[in-house]
N, C-alpha and C. Protein backbone atom coordinates (compact mmCIF):
# COMPACT_ATOMS: atom_id res chain seq x y z
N UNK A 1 -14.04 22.89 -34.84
CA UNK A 1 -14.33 23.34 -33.50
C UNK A 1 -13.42 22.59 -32.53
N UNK A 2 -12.82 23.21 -31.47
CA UNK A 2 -11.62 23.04 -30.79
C UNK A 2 -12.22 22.90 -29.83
N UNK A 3 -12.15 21.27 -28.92
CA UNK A 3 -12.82 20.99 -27.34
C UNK A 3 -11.73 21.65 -26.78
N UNK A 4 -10.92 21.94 -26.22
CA UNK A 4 -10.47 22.49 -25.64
C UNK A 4 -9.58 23.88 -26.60
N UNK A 5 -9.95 25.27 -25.93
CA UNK A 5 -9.86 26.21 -26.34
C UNK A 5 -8.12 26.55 -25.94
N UNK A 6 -7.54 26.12 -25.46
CA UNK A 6 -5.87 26.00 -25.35
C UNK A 6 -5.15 25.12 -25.19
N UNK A 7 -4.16 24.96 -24.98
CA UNK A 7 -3.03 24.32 -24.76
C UNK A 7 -2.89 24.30 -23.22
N UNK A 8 -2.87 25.71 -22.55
CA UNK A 8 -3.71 26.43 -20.89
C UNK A 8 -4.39 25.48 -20.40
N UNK A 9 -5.61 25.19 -21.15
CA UNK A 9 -6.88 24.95 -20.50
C UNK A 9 -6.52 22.95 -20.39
N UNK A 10 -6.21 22.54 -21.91
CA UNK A 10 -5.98 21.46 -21.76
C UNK A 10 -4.53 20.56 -20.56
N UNK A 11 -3.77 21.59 -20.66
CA UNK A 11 -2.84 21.33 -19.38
C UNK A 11 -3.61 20.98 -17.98
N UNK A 12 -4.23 22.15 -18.06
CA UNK A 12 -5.02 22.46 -16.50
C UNK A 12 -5.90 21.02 -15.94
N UNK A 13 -6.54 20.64 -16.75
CA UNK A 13 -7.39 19.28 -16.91
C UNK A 13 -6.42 18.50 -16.58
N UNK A 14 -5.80 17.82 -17.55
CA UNK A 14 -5.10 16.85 -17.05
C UNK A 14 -3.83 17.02 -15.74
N UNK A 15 -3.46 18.43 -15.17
CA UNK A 15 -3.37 18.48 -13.60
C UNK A 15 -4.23 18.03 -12.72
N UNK A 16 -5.93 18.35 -12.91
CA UNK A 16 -6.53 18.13 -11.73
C UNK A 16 -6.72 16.34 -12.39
N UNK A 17 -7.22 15.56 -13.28
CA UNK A 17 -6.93 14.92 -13.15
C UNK A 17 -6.18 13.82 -12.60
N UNK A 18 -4.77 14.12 -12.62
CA UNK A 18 -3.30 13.34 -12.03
C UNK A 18 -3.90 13.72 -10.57
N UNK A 19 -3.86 14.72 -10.29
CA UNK A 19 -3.72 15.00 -8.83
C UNK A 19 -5.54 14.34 -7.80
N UNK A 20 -6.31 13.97 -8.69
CA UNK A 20 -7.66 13.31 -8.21
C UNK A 20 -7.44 12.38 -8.27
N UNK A 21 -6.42 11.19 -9.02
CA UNK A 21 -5.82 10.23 -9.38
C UNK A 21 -5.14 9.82 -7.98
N UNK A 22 -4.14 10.71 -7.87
CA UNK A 22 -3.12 10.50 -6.70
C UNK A 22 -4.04 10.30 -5.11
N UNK A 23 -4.77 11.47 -5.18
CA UNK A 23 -5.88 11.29 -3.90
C UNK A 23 -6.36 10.26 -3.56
N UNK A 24 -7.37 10.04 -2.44
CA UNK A 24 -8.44 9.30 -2.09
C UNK A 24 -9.28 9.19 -3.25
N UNK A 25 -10.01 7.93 -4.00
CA UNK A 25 -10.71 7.33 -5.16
C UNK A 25 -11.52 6.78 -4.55
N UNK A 26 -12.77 6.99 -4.49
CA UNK A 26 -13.79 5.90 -4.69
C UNK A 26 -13.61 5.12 -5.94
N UNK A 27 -13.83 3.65 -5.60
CA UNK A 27 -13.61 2.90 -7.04
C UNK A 27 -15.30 2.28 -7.25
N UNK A 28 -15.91 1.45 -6.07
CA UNK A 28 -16.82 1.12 -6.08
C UNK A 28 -17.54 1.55 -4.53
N UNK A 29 -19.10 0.72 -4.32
CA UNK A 29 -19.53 1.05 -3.55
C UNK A 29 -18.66 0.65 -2.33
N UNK A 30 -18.02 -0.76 -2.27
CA UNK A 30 -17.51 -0.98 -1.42
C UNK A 30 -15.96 -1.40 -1.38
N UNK A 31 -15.55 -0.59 -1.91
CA UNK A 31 -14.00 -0.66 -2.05
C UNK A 31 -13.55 1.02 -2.53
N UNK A 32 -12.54 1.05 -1.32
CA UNK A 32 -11.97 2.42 -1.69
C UNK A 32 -10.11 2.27 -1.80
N UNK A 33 -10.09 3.65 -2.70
CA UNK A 33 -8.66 2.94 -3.24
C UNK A 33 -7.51 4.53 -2.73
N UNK A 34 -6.73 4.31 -2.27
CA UNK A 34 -6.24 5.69 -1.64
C UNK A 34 -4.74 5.48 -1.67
N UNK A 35 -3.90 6.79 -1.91
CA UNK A 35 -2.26 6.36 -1.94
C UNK A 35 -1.50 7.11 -2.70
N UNK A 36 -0.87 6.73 -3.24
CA UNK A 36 0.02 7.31 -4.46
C UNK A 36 0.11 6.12 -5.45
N UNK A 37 1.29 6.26 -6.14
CA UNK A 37 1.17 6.09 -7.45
C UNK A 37 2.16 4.50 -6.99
N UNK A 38 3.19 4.81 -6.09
CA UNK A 38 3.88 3.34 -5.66
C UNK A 38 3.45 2.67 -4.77
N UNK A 39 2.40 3.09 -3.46
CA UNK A 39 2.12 2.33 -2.46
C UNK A 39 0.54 2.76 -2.33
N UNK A 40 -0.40 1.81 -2.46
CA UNK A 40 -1.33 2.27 -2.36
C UNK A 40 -2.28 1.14 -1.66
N UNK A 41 -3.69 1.29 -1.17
CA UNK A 41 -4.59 0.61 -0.55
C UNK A 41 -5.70 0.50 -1.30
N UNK A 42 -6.67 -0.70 -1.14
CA UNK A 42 -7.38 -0.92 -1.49
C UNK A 42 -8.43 -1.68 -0.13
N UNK A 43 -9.30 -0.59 0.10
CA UNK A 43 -10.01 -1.00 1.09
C UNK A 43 -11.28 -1.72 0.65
N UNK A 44 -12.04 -2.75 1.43
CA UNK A 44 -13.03 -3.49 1.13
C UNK A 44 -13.61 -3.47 2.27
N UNK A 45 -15.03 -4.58 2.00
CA UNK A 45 -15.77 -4.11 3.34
C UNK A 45 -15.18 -4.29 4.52
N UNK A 46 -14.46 -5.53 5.03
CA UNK A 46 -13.43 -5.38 5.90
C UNK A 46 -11.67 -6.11 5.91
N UNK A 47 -11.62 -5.70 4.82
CA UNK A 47 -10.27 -6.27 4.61
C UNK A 47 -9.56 -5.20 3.85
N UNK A 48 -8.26 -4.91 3.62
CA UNK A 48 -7.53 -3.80 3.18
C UNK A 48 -6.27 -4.76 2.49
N UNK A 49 -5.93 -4.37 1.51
CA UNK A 49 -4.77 -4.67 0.74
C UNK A 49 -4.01 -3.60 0.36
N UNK A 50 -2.71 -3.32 0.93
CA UNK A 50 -1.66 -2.42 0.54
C UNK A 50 -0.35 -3.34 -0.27
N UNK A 51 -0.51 -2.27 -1.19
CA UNK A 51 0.33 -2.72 -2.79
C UNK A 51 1.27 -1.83 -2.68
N UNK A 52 2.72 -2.32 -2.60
CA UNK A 52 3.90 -2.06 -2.67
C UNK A 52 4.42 -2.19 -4.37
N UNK A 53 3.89 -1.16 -5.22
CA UNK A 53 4.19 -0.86 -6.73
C UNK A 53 5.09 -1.16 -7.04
N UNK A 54 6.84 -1.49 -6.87
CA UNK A 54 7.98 -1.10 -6.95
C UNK A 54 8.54 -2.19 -6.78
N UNK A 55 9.64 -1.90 -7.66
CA UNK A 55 10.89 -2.79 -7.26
C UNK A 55 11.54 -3.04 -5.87
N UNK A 56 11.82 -2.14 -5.55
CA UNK A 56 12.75 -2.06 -4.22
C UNK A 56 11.75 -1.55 -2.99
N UNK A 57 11.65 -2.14 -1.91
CA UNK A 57 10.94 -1.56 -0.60
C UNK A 57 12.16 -1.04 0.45
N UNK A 58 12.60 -0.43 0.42
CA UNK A 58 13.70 0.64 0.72
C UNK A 58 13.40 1.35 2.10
N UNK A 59 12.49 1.71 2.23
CA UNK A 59 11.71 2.57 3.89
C UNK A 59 11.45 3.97 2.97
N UNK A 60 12.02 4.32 2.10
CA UNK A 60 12.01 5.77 2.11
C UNK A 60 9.99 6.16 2.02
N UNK A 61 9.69 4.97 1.67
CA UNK A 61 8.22 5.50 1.72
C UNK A 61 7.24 5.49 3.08
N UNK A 62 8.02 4.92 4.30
CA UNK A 62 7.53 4.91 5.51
C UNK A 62 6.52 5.68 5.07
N UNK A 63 6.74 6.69 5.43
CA UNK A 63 5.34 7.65 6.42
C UNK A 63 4.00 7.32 4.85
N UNK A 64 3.90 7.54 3.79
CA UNK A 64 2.75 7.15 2.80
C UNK A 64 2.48 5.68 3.91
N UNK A 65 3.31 4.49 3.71
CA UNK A 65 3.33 3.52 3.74
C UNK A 65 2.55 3.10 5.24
N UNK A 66 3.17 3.84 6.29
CA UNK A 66 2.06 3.83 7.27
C UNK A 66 0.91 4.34 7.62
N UNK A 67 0.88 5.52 6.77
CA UNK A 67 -0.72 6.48 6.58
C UNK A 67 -1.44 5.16 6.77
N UNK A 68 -1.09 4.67 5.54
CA UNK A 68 -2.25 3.61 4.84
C UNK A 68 -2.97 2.64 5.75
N UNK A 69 -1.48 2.22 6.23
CA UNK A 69 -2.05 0.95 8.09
C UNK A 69 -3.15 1.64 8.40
N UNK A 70 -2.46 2.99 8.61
CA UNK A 70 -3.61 3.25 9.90
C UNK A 70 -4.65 3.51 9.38
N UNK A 71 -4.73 4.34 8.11
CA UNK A 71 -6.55 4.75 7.85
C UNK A 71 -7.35 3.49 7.25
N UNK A 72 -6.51 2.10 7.13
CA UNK A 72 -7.33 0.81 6.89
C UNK A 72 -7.44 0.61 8.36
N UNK A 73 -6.77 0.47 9.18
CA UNK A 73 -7.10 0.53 11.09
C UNK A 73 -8.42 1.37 11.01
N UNK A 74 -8.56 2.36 10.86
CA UNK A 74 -9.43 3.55 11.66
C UNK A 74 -10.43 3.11 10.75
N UNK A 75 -10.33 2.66 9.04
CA UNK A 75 -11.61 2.67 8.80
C UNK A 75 -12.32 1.58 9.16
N UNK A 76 -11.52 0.38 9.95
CA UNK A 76 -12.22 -1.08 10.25
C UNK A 76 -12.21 -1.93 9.56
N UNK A 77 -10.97 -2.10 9.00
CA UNK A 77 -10.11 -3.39 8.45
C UNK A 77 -10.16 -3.96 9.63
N UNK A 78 -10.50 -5.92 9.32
CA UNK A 78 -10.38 -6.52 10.34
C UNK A 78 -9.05 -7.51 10.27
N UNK A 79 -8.43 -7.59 8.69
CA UNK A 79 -7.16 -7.69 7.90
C UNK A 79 -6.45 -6.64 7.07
N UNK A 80 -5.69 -6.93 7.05
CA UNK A 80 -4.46 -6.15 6.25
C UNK A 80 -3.79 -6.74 5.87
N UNK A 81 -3.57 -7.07 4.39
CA UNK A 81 -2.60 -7.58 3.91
C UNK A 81 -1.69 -7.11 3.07
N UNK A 82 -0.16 -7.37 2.82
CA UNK A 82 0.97 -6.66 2.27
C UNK A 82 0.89 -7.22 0.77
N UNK A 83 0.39 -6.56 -0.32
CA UNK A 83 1.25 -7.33 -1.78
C UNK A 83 2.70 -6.59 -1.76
N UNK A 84 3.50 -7.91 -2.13
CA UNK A 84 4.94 -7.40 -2.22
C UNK A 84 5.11 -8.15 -4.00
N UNK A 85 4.05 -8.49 -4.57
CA UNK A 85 4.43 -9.23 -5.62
C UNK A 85 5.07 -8.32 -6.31
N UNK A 86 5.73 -7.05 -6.91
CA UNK A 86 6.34 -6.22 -7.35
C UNK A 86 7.81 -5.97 -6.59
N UNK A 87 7.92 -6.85 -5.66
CA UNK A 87 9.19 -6.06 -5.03
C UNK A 87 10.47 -7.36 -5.20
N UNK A 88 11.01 -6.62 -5.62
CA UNK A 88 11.92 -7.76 -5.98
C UNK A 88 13.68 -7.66 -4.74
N UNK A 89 13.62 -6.22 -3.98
CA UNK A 89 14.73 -6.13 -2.89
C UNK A 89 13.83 -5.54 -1.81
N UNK A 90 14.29 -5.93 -0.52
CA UNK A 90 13.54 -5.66 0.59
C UNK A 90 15.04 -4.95 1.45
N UNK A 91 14.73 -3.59 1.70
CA UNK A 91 16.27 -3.67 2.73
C UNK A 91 15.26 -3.64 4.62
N UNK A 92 16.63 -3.49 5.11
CA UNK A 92 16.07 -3.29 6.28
C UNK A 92 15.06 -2.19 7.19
N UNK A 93 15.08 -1.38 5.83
CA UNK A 93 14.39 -0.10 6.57
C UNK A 93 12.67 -0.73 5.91
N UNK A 94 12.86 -1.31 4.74
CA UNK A 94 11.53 -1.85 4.67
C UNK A 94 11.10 -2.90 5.55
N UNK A 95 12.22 -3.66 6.25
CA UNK A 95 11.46 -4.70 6.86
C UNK A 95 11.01 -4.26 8.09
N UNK A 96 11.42 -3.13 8.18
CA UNK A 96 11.15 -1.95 9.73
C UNK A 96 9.67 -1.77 9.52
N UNK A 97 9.49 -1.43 8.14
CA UNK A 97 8.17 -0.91 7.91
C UNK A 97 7.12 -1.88 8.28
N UNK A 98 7.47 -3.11 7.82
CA UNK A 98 6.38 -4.26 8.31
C UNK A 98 6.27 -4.27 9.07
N UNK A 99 7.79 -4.63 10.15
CA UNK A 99 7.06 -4.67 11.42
C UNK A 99 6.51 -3.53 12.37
N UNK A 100 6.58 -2.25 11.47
CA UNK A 100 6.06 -1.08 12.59
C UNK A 100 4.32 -1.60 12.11
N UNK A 101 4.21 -1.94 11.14
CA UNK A 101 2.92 -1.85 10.21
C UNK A 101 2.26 -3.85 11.16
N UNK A 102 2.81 -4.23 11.26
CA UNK A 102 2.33 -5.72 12.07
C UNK A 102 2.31 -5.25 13.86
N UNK A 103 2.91 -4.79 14.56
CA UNK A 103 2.45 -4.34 15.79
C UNK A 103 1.25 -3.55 15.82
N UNK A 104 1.10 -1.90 14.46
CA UNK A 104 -0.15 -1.69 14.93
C UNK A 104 -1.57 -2.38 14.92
N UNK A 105 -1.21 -3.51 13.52
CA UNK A 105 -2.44 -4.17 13.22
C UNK A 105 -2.58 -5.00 14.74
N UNK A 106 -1.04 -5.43 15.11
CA UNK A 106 -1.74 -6.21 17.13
C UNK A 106 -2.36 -5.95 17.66
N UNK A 107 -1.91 -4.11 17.67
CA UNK A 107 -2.31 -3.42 18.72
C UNK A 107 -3.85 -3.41 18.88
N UNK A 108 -4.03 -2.84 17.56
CA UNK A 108 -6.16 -3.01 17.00
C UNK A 108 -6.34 -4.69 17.01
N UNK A 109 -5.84 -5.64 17.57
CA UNK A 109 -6.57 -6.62 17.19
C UNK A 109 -7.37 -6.78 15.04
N UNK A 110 -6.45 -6.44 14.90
CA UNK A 110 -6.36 -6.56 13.20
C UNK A 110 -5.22 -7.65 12.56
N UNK A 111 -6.04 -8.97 11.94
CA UNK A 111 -4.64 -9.43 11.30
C UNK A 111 -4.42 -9.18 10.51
N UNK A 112 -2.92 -9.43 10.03
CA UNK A 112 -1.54 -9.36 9.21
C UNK A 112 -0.52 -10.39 8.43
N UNK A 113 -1.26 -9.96 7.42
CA UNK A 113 -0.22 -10.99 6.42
C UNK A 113 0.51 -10.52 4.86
N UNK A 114 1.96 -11.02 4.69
CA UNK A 114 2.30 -10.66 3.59
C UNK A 114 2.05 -11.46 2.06
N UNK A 115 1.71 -11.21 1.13
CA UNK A 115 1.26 -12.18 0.08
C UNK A 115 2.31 -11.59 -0.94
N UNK A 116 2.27 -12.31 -2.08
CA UNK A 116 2.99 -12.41 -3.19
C UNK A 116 4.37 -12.06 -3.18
N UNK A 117 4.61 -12.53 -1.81
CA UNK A 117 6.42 -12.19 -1.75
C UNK A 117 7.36 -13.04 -3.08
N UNK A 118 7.95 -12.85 -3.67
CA UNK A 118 9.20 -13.45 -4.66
C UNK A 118 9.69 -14.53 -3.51
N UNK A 119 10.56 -15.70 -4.15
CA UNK A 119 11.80 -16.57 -2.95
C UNK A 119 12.64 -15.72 -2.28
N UNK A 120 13.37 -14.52 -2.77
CA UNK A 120 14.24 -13.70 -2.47
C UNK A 120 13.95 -13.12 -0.69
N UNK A 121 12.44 -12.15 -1.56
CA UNK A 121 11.96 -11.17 -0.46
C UNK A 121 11.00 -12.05 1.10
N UNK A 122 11.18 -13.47 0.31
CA UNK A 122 10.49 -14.32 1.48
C UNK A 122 12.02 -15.31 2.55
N UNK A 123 12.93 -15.34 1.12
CA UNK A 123 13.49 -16.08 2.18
C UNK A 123 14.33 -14.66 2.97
N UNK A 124 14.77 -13.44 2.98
CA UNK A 124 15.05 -12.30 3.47
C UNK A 124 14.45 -12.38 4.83
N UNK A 125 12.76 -12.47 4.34
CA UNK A 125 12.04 -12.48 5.93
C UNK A 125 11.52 -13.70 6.97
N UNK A 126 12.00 -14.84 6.10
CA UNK A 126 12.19 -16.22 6.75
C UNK A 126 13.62 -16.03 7.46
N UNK A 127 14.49 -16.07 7.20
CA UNK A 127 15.90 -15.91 7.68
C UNK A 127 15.81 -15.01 9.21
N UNK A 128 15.00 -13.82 8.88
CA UNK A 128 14.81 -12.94 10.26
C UNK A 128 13.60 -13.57 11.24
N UNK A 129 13.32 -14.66 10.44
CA UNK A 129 11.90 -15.49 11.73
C UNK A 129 10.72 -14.94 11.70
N UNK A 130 10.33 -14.02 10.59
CA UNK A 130 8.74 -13.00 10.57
C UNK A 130 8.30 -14.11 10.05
N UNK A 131 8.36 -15.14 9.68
CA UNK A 131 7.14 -16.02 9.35
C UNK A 131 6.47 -16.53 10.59
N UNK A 132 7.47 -16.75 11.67
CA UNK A 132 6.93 -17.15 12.81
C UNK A 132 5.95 -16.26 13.52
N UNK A 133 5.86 -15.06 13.13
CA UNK A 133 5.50 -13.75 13.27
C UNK A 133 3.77 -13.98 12.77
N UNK A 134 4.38 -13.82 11.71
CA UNK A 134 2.57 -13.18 10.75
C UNK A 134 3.04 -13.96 9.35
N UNK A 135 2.01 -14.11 8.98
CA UNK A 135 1.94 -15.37 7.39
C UNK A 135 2.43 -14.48 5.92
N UNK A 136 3.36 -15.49 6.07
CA UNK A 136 4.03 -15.00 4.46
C UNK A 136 3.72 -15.80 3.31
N UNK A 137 3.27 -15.27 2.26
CA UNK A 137 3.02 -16.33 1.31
C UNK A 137 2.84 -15.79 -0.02
């Protein structure tokens, strides 16, 4: 007896799967997990962690990358913090991204900090003075 009656049917599943995957996740009662597959959030009761998956932080993911600020903003993050522990090159369009992503957390009175930066991607943003900025570590 065959759980799945095709090849059709079994495709179809594992589409909506991937694509419920990719969506907004409840993980627990109080942590929600939302994004894609390279940049994603992890919201808590009031703190938010956005995970930069990837090697390279490049900008091309801006707009995912700022969704995320803001719907940890709107949902009442009272922090936000950056994992960069995966990123091993930072160009300038990513360091754009921080700081578009560190003014709005100002703006809400939300703080901002980057964690698990490499020496590379910290001394990159030591050199430009963002430590003086918001906490790198």
């Amino acid at each position: 007896m065959a759980v799945f009656r095709s090849v059709l049917e079994f495709s179809l599943l594992f589409f909506v799967i991937v694509i419920y995957q990719i969506k907004t996740i409840l993980v627990g009662e109080n942590i929600l997990e939302e994004g894609y597959m390279e940049i994603y959030a992890k919201l808590f009761a009031d703190k938010s962690v956005i995970t930069v998956d990837k090697n390279k932080f490049i900008g091309v993911e801006g707009e995912t990358f700022q969704n995320l600020v803001n719907n940890s903003i709107d949902k009442g993050s009272k922090s936000i913090s950056i994992d960069l522990s995966k990123v091993n090159y930072i160009s300038s369009s990513g360091v754009e991204l921080l700081m578009h992503a560190y003014r709005s957390c100002s703006k809400n009175n939300v703080k901002f900090n980057v964690e698990g930066a490499n020496k590379l991607v910290k001394d990159v943003l030591s050199s430009l003075k963002l430590s003086k900025i918001f906490n790198i570590s």
